[in-house]
PDB file of N, CA and C in Angstrom:
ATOM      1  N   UNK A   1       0.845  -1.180   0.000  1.00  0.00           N
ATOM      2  CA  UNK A   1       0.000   0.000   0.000  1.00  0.00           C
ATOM      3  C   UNK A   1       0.892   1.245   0.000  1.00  0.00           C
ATOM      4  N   UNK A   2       0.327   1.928  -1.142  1.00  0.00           N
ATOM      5  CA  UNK A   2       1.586   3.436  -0.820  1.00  0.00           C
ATOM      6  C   UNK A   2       0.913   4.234   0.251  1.00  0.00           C
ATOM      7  N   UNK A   3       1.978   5.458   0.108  1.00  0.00           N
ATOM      8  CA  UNK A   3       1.682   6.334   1.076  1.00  0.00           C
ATOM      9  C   UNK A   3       0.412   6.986   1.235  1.00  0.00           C
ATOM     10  N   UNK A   4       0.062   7.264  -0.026  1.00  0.00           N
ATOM     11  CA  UNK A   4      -1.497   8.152   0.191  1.00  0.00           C
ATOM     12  C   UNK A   4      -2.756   7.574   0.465  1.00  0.00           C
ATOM     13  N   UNK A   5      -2.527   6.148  -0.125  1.00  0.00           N
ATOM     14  CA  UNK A   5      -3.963   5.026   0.839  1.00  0.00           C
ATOM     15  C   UNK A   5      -4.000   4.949   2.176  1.00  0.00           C
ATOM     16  N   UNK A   6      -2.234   4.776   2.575  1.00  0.00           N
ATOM     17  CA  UNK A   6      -2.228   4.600   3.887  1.00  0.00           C
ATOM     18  C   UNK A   6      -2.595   5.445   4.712  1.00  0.00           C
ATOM     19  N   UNK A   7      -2.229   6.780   4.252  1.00  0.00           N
ATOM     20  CA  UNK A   7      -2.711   8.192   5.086  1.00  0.00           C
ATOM     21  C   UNK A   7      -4.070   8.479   4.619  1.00  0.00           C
ATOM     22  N   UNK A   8      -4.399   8.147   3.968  1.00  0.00           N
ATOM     23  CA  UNK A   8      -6.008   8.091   3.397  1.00  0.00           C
ATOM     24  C   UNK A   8      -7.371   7.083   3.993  1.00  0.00           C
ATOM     25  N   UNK A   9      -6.496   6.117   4.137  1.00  0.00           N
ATOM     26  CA  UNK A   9      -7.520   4.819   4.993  1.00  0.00           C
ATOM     27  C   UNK A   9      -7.144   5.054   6.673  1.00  0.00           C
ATOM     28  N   UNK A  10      -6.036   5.799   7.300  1.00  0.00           N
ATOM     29  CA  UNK A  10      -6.137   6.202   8.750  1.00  0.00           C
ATOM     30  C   UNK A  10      -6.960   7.328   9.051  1.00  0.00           C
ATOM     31  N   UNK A  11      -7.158   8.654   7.809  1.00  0.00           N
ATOM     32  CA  UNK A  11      -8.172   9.332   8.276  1.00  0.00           C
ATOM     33  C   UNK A  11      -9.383   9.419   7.936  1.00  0.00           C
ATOM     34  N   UNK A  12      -9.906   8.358   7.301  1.00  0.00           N
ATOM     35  CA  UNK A  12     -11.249   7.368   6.949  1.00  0.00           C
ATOM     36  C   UNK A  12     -11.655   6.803   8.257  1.00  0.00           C
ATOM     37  N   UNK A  13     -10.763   5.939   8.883  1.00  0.00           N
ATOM     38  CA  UNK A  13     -11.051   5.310  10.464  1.00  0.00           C
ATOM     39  C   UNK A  13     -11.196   6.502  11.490  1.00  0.00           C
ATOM     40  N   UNK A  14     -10.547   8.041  11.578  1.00  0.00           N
ATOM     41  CA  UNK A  14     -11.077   8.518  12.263  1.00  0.00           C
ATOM     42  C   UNK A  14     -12.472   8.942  12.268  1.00  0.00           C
ATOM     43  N   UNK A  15     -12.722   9.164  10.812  1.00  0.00           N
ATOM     44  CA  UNK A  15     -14.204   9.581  10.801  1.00  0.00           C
ATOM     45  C   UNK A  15     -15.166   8.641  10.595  1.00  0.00           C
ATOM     46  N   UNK A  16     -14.744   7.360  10.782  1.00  0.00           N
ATOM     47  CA  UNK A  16     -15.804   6.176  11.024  1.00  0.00           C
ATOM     48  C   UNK A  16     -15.975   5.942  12.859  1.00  0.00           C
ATOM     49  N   UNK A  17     -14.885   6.400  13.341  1.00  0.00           N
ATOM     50  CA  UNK A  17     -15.138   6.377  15.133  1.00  0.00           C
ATOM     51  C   UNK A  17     -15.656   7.714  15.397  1.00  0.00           C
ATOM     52  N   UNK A  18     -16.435   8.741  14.543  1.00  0.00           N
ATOM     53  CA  UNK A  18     -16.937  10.129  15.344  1.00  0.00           C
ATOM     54  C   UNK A  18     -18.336   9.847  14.432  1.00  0.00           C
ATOM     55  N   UNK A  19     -18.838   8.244  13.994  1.00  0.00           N
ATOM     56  CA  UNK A  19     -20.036   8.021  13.432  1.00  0.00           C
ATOM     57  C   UNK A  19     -20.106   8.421  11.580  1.00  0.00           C
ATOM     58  N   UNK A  20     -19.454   8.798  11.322  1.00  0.00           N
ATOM     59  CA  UNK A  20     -19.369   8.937   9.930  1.00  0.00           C
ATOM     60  C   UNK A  20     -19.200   8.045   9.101  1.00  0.00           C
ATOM     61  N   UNK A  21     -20.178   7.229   8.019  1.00  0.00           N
ATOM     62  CA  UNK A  21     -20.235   6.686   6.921  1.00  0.00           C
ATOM     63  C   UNK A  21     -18.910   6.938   5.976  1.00  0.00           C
ATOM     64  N   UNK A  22     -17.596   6.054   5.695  1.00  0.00           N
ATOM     65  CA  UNK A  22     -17.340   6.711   4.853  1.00  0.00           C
ATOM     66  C   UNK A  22     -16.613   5.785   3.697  1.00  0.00           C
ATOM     67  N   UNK A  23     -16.118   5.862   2.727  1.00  0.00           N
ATOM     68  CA  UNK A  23     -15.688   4.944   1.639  1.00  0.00           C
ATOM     69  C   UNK A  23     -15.248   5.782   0.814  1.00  0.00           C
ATOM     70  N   UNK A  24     -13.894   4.855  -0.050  1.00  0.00           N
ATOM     71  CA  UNK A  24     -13.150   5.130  -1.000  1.00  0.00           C
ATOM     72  C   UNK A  24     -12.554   4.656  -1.933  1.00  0.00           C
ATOM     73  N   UNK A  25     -12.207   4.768  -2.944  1.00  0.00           N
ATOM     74  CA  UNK A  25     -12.162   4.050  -4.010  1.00  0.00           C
ATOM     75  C   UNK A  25     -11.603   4.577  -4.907  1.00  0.00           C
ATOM     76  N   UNK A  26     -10.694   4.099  -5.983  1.00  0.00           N
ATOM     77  CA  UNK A  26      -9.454   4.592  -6.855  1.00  0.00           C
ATOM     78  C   UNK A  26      -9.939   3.592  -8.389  1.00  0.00           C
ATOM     79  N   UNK A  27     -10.351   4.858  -9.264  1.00  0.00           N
ATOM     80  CA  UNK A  27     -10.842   4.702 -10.423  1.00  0.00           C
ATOM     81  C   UNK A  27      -9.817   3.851 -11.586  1.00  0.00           C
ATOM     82  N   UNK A  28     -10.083   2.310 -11.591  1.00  0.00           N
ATOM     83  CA  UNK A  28      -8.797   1.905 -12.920  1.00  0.00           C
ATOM     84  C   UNK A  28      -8.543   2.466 -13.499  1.00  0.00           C
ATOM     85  N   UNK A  29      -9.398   3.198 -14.228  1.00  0.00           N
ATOM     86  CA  UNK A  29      -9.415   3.951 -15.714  1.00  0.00           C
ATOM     87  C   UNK A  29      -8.932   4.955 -15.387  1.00  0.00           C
ATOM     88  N   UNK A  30      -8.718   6.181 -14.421  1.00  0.00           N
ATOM     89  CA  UNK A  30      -8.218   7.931 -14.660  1.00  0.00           C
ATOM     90  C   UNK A  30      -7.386   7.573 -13.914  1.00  0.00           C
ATOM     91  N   UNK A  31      -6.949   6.589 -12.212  1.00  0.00           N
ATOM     92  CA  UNK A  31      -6.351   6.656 -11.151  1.00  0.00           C
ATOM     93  C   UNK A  31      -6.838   7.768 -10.061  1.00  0.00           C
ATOM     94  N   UNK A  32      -8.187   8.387 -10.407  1.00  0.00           N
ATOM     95  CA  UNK A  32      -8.528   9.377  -9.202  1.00  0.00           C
ATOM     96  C   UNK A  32      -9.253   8.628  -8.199  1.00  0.00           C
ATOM     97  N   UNK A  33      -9.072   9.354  -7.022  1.00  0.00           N
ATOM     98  CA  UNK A  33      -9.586   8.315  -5.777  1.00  0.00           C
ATOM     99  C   UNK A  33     -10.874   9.131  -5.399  1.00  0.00           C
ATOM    100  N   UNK A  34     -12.208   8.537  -5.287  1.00  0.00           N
ATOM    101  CA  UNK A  34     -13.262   9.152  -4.864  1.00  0.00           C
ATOM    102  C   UNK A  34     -13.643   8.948  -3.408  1.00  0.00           C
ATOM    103  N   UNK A  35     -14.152   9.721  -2.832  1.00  0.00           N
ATOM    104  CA  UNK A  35     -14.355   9.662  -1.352  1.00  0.00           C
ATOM    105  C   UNK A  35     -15.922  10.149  -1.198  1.00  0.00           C
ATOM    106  N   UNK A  36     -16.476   9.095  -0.121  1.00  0.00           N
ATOM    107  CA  UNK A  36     -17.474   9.376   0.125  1.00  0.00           C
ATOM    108  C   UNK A  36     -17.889   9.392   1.766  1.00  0.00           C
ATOM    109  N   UNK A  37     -18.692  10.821   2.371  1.00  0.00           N
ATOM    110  CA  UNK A  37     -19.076  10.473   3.451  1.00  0.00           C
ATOM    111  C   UNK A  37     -20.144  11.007   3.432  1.00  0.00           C
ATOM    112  N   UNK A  38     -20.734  10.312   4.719  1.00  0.00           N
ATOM    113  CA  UNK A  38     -22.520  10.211   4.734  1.00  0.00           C
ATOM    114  C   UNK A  38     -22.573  10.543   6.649  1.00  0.00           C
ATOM    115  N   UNK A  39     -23.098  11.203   6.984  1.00  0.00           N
ATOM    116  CA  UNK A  39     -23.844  11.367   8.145  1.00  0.00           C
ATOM    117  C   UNK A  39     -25.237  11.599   8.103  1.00  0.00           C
ATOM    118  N   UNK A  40     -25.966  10.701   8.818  1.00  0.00           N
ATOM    119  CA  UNK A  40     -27.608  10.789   8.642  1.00  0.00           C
ATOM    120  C   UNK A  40     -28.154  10.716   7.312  1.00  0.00           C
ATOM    121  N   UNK A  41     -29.002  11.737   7.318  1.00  0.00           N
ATOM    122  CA  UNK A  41     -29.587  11.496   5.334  1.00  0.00           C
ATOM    123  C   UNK A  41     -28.606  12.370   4.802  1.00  0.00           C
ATOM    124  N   UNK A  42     -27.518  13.063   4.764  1.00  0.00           N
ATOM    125  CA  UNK A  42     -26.358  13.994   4.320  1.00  0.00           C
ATOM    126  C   UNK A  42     -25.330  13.555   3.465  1.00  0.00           C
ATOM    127  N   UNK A  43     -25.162  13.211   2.157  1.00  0.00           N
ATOM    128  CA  UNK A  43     -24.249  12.850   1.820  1.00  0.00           C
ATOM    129  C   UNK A  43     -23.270  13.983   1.080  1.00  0.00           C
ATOM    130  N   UNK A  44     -21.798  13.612   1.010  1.00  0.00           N
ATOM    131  CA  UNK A  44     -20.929  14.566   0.586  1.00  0.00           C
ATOM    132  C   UNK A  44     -19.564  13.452  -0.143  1.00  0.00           C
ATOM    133  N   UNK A  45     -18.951  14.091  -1.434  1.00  0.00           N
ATOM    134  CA  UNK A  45     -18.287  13.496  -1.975  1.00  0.00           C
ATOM    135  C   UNK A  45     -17.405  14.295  -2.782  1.00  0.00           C
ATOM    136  N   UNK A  46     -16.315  13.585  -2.744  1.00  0.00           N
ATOM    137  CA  UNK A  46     -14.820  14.609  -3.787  1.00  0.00           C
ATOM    138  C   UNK A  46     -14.287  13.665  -4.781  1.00  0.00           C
ATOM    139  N   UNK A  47     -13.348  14.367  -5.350  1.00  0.00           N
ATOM    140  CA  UNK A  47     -12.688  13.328  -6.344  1.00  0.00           C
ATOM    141  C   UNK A  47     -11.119  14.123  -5.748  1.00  0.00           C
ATOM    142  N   UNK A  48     -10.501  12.872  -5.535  1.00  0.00           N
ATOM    143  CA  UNK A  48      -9.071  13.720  -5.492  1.00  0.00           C
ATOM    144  C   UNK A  48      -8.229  13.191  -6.882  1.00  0.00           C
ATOM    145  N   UNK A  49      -7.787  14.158  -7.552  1.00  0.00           N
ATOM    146  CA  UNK A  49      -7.616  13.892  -9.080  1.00  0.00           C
ATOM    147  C   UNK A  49      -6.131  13.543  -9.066  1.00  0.00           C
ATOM    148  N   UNK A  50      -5.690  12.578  -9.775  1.00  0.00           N
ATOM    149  CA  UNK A  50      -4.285  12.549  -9.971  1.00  0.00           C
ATOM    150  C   UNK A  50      -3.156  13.725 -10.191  1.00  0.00           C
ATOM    151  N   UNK A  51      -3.537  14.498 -10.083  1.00  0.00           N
ATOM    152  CA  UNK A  51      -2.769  15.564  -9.921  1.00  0.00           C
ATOM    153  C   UNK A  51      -2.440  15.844  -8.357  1.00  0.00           C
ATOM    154  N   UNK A  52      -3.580  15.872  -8.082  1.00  0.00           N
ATOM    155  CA  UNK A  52      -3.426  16.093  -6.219  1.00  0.00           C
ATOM    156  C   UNK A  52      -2.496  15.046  -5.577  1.00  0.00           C
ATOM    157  N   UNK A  53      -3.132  14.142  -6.204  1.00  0.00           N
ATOM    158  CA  UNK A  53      -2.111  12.710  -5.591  1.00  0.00           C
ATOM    159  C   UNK A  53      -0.754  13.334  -5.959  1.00  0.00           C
ATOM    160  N   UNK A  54      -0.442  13.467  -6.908  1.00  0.00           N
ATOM    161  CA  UNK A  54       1.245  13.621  -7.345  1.00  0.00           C
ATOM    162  C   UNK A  54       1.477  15.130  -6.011  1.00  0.00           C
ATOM    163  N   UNK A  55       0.832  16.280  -6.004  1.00  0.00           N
ATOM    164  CA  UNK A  55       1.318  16.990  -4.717  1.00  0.00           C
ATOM    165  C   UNK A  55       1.477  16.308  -3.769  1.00  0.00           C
ATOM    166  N   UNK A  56       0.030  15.677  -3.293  1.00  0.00           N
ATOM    167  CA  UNK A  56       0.784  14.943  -2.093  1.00  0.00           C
ATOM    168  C   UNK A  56       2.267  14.467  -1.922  1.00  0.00           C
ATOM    169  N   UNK A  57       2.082  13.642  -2.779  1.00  0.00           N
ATOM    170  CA  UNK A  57       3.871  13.004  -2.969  1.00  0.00           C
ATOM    171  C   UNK A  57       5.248  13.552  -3.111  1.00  0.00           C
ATOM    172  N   UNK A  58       5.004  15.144  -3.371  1.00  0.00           N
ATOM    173  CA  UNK A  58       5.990  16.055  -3.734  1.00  0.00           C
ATOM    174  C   UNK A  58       6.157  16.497  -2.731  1.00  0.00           C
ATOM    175  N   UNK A  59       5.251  16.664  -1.095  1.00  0.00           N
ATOM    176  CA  UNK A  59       5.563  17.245  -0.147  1.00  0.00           C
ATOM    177  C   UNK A  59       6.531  16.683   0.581  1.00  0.00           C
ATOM    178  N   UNK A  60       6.286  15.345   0.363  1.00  0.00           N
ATOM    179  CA  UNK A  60       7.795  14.481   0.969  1.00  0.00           C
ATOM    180  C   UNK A  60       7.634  14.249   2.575  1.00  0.00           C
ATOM    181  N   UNK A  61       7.976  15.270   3.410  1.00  0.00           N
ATOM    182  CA  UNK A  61       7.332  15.045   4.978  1.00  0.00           C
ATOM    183  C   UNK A  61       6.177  14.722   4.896  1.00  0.00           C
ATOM    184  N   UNK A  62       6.261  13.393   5.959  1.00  0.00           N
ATOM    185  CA  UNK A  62       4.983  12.322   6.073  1.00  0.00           C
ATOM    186  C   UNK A  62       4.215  13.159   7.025  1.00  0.00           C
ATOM    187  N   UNK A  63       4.276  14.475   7.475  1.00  0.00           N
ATOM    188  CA  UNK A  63       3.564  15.249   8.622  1.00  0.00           C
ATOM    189  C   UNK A  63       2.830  16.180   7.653  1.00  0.00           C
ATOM    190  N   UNK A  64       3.385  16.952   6.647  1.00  0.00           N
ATOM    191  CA  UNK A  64       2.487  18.062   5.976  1.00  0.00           C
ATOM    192  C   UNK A  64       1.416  16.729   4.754  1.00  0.00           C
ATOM    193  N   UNK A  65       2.276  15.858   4.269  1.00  0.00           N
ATOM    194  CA  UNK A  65       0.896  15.226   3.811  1.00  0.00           C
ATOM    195  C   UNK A  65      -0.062  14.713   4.618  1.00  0.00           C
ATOM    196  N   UNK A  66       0.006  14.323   6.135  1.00  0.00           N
ATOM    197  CA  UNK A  66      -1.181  14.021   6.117  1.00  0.00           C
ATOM    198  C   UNK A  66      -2.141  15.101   6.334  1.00  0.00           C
ATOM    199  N   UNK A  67      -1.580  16.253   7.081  1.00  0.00           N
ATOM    200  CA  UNK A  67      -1.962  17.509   7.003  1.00  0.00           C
ATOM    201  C   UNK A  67      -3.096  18.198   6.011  1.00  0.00           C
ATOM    202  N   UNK A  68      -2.404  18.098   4.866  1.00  0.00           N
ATOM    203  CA  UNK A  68      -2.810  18.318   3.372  1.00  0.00           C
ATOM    204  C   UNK A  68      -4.390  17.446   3.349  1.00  0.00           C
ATOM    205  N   UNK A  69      -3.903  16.148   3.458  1.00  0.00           N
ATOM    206  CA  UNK A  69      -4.778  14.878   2.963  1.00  0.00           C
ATOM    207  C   UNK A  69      -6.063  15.312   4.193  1.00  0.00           C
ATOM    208  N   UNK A  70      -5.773  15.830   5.135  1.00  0.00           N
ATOM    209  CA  UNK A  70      -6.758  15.904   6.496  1.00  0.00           C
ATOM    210  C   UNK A  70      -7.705  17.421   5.857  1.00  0.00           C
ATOM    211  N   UNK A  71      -6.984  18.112   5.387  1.00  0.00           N
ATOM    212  CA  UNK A  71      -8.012  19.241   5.647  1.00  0.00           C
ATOM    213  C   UNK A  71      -8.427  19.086   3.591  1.00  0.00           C
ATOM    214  N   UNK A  72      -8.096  18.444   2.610  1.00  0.00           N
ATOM    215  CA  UNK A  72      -8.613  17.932   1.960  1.00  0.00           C
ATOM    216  C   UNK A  72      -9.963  17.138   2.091  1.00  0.00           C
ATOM    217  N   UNK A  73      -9.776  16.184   2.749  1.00  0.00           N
ATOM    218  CA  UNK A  73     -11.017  15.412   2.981  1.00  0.00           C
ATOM    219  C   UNK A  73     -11.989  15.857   4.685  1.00  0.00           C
ATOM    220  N   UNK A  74     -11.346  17.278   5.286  1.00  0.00           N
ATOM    221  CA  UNK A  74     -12.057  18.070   6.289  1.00  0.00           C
ATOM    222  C   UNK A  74     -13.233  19.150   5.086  1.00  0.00           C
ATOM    223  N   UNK A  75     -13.386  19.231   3.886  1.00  0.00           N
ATOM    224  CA  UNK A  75     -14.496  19.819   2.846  1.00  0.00           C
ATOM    225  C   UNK A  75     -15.201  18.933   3.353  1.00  0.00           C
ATOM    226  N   UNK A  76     -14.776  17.529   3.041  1.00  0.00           N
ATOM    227  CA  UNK A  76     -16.661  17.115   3.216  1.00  0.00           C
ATOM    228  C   UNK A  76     -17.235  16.883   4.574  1.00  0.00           C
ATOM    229  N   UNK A  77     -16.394  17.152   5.483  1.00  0.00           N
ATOM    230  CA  UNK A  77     -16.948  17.344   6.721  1.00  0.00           C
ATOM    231  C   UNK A  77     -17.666  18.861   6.664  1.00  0.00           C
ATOM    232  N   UNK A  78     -17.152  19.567   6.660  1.00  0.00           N
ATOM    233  CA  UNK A  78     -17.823  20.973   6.124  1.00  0.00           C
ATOM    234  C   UNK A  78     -18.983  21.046   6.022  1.00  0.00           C
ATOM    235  N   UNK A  79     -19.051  20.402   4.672  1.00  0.00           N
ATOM    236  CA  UNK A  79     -20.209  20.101   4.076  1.00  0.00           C
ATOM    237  C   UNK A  79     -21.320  19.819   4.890  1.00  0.00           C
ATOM    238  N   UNK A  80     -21.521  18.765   5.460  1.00  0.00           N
ATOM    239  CA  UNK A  80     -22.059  17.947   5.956  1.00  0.00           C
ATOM    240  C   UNK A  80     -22.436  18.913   7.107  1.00  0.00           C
ATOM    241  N   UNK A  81     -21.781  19.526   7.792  1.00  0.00           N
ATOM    242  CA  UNK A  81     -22.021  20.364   8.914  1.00  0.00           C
ATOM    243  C   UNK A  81     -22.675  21.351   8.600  1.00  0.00           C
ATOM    244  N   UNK A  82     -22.266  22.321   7.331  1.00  0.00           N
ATOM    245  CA  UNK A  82     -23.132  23.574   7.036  1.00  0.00           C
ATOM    246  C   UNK A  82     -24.367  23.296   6.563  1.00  0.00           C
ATOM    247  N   UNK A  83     -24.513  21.906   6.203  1.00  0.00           N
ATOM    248  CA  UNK A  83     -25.751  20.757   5.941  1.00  0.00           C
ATOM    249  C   UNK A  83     -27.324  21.505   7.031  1.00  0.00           C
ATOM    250  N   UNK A  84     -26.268  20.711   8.062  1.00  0.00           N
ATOM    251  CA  UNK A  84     -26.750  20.738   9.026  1.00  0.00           C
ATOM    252  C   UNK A  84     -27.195  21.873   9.627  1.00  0.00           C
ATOM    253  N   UNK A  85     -26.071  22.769   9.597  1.00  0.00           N
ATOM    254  CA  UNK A  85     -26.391  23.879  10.155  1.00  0.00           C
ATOM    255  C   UNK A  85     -27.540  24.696  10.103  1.00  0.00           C
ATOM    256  N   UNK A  86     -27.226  24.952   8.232  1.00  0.00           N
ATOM    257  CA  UNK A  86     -28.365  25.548   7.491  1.00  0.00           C
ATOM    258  C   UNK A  86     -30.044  25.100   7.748  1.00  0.00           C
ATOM    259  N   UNK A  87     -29.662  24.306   8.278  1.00  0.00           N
ATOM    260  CA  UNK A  87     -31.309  23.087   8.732  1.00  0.00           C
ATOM    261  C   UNK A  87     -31.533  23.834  10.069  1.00  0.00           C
ATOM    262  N   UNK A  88     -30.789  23.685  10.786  1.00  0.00           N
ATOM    263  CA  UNK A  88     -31.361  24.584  11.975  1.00  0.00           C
ATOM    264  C   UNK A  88     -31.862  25.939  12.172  1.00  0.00           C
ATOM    265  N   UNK A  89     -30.951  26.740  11.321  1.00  0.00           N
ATOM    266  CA  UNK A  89     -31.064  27.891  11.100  1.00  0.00           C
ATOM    267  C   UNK A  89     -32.403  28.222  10.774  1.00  0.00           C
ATOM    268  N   UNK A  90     -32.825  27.485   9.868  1.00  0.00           N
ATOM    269  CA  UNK A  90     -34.344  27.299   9.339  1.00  0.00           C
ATOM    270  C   UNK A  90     -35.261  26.851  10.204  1.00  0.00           C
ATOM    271  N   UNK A  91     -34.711  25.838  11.274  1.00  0.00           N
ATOM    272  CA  UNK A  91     -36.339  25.710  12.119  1.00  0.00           C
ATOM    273  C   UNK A  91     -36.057  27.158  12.764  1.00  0.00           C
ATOM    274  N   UNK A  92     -35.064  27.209  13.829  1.00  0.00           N
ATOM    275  CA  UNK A  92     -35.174  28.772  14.191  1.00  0.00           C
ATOM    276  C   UNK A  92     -35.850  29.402  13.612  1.00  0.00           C
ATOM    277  N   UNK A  93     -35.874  30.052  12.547  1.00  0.00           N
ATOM    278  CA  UNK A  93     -36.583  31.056  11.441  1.00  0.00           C
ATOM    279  C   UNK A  93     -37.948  30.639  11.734  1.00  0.00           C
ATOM    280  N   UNK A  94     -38.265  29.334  11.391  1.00  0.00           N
ATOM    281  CA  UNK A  94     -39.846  29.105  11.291  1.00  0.00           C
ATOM    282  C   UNK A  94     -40.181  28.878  13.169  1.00  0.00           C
ATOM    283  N   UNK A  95     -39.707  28.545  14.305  1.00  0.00           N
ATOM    284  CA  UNK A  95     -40.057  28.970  15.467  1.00  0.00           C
ATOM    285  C   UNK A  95     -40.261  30.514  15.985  1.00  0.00           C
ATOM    286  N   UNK A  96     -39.787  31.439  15.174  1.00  0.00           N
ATOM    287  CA  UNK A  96     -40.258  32.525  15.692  1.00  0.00           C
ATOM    288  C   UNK A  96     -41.381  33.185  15.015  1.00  0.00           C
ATOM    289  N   UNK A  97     -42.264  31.885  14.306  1.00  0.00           N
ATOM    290  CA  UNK A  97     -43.352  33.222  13.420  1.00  0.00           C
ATOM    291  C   UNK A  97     -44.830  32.317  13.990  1.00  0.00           C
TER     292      UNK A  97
END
């Protein structure tokens, strides 16, 4: 397993122990790796394109890639949260009328 699965499938397991749905998968045909996470009915998904992969690999310190790779795949946490957020925001809105 190279480096970027490996740092890729350890911060997959963190967000499967804080309840997060998540899966990944590396396209035969282009080599881009797709990522998927799901909390509740919320789903969110990226493509990290072979290009990204090759940065990763250019950073060389195994500390700034996972870095990189963490707040890369911290979008679809984002996501998922402003998801959420935006949902509340809205009952609020409709509790005060």
């Amino acid at each position: 397993m190279n480096d970027f699965n490996k740092t890729l499938k350890d911060i997959i397991k963190q967000y499967r122990k804080i309840g997060f749905q998540t899966h990944y998968w590396r396209s035969k045909e282009t080599g881009e790796v797709f990522v998927y996470m799901r909390k509740g009915e919320v789903v969110a998904s990226m493509i990290i394109s072979v290009s990204e992969q090759v940065y990763f690999r250019r950073l060389c310190d195994s500390q700034k890639q996972k870095e990189w790779l963490q707040s890369t795949v911290r979008r679809l946490e984002c996501k998922i949260t402003e998801y959420y957020a935006s949902g509340m925001d809205d009952l609020h809105e409709e509790s005060r009328h």
